[in-house]
Protein backbone atom coordinates (compact mmCIF):
# COMPACT_ATOMS: atom_id res chain seq x y z
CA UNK A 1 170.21 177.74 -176.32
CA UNK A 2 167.05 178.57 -175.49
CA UNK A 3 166.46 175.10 -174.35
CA UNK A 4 168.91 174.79 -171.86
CA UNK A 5 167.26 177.85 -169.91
CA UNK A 6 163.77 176.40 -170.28
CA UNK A 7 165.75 172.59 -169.14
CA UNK A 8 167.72 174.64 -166.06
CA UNK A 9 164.42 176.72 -164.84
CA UNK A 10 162.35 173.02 -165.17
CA UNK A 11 165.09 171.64 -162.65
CA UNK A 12 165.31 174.57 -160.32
CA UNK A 13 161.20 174.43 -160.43
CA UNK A 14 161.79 170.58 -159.25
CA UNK A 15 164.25 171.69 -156.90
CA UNK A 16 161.84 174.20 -155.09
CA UNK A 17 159.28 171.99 -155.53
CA UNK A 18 161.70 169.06 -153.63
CA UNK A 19 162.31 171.53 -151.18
CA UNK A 20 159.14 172.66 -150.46
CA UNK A 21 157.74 168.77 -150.64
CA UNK A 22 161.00 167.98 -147.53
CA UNK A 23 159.57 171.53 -145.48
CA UNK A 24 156.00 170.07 -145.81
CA UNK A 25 156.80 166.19 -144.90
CA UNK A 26 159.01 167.62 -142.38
CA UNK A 27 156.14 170.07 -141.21
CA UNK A 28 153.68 167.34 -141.17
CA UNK A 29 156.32 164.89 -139.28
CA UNK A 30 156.27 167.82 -136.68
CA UNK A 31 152.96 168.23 -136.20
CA UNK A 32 152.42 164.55 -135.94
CA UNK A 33 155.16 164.46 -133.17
CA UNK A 34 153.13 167.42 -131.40
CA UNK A 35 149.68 165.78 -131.72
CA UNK A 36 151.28 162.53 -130.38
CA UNK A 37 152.48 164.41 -127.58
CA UNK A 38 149.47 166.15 -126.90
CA UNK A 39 147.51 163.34 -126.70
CA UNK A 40 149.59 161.61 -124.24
CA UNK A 41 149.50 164.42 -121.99
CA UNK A 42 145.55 164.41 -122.12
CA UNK A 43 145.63 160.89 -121.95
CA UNK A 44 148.26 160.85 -118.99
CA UNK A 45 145.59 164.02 -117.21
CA UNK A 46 142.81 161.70 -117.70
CA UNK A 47 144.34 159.12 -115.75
CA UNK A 48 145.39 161.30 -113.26
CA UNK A 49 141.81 162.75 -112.72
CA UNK A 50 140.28 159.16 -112.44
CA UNK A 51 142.65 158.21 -109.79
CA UNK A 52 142.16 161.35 -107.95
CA UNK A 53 137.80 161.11 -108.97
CA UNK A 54 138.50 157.09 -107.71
CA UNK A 55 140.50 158.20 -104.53
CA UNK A 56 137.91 160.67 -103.84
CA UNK A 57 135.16 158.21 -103.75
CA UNK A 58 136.93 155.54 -101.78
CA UNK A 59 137.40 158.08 -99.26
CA UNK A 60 133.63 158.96 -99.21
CA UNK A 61 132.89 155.41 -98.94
CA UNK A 62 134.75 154.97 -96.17
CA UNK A 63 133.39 158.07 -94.44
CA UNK A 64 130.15 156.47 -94.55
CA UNK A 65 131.21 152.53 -93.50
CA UNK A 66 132.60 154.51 -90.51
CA UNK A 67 129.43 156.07 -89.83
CA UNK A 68 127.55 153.22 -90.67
CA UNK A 69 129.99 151.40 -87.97
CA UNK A 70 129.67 154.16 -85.37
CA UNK A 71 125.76 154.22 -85.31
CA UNK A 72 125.63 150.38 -85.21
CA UNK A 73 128.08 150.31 -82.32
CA UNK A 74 126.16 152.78 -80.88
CA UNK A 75 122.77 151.20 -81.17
CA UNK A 76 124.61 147.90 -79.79
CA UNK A 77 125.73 149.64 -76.52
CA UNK A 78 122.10 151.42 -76.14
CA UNK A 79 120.79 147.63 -76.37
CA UNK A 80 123.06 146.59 -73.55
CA UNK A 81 122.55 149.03 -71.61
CA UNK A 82 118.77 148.78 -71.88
CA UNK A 83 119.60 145.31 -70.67
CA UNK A 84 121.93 146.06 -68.19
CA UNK A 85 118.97 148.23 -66.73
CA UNK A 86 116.24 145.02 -66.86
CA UNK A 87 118.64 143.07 -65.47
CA UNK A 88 119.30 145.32 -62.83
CA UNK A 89 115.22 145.60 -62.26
CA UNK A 90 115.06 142.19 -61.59
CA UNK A 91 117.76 141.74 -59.45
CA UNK A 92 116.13 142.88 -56.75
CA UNK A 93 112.77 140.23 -57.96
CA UNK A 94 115.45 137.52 -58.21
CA UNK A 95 116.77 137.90 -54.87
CA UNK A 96 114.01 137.90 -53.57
CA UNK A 97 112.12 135.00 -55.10
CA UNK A 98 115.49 133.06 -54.27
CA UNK A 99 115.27 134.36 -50.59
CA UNK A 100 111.53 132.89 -50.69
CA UNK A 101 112.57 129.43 -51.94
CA UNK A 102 115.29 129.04 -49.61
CA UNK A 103 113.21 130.66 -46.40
CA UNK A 104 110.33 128.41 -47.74
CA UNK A 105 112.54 125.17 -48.21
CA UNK A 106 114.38 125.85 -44.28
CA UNK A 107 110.95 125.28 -42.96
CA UNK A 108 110.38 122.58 -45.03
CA UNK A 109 112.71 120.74 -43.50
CA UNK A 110 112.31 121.73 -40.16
């Protein structure tokens, strides 16, 4: 008989040792699950921070074309109004050259 207690403690030892192999495979399968999930949530962060890192710089960017466009626009109406001002000079020069040419082409013909 004694072989039937040695044969009944050899399948409760595989029995424990089932269970114990399910709590392990079903530990691991956890774990796995939770790593999965973890990594999509850093994964999903990291996208999130590039966006908001790529938004960021597109907004600097166009903080600078604006700039950039403002100065230019400026220096354009400083150049016209430079020219405005020469023109203005010479109005005066233009007149009277015109005034000449006329005066002197009256008493041409008279």
């Amino acid at each position: 008989m004694p072989d039937q207690k040695v044969l009944r403690e050899i399948k409760e030892s595989e029995a424990e040792a089932d269970e114990l192999i399910a709590e392990a495979e079903q530990e691991a399968d956890t774990r796995l699950q939770e790593a999965r999930e973890e990594a999509e949530q850093i994964r999903q962060e990291a996208r999130e921070e590039a966006e908001q890192e790529a938004e960021t710089r597109i907004e600097e960017a166009r903080a600078e074309i604006e700039q950039a466009r403002e100065e230019i626009l400026a220096e354009g109406e400083q150049a016209r109004d430079e020219l405005e001002a020469k023109a203005e000079d010479r109005i005066d020069d233009v007149a009277e050259y015109a005034l000449e040419q006329f005066t002197e082409e009256i008493h041409a013909q008279t």
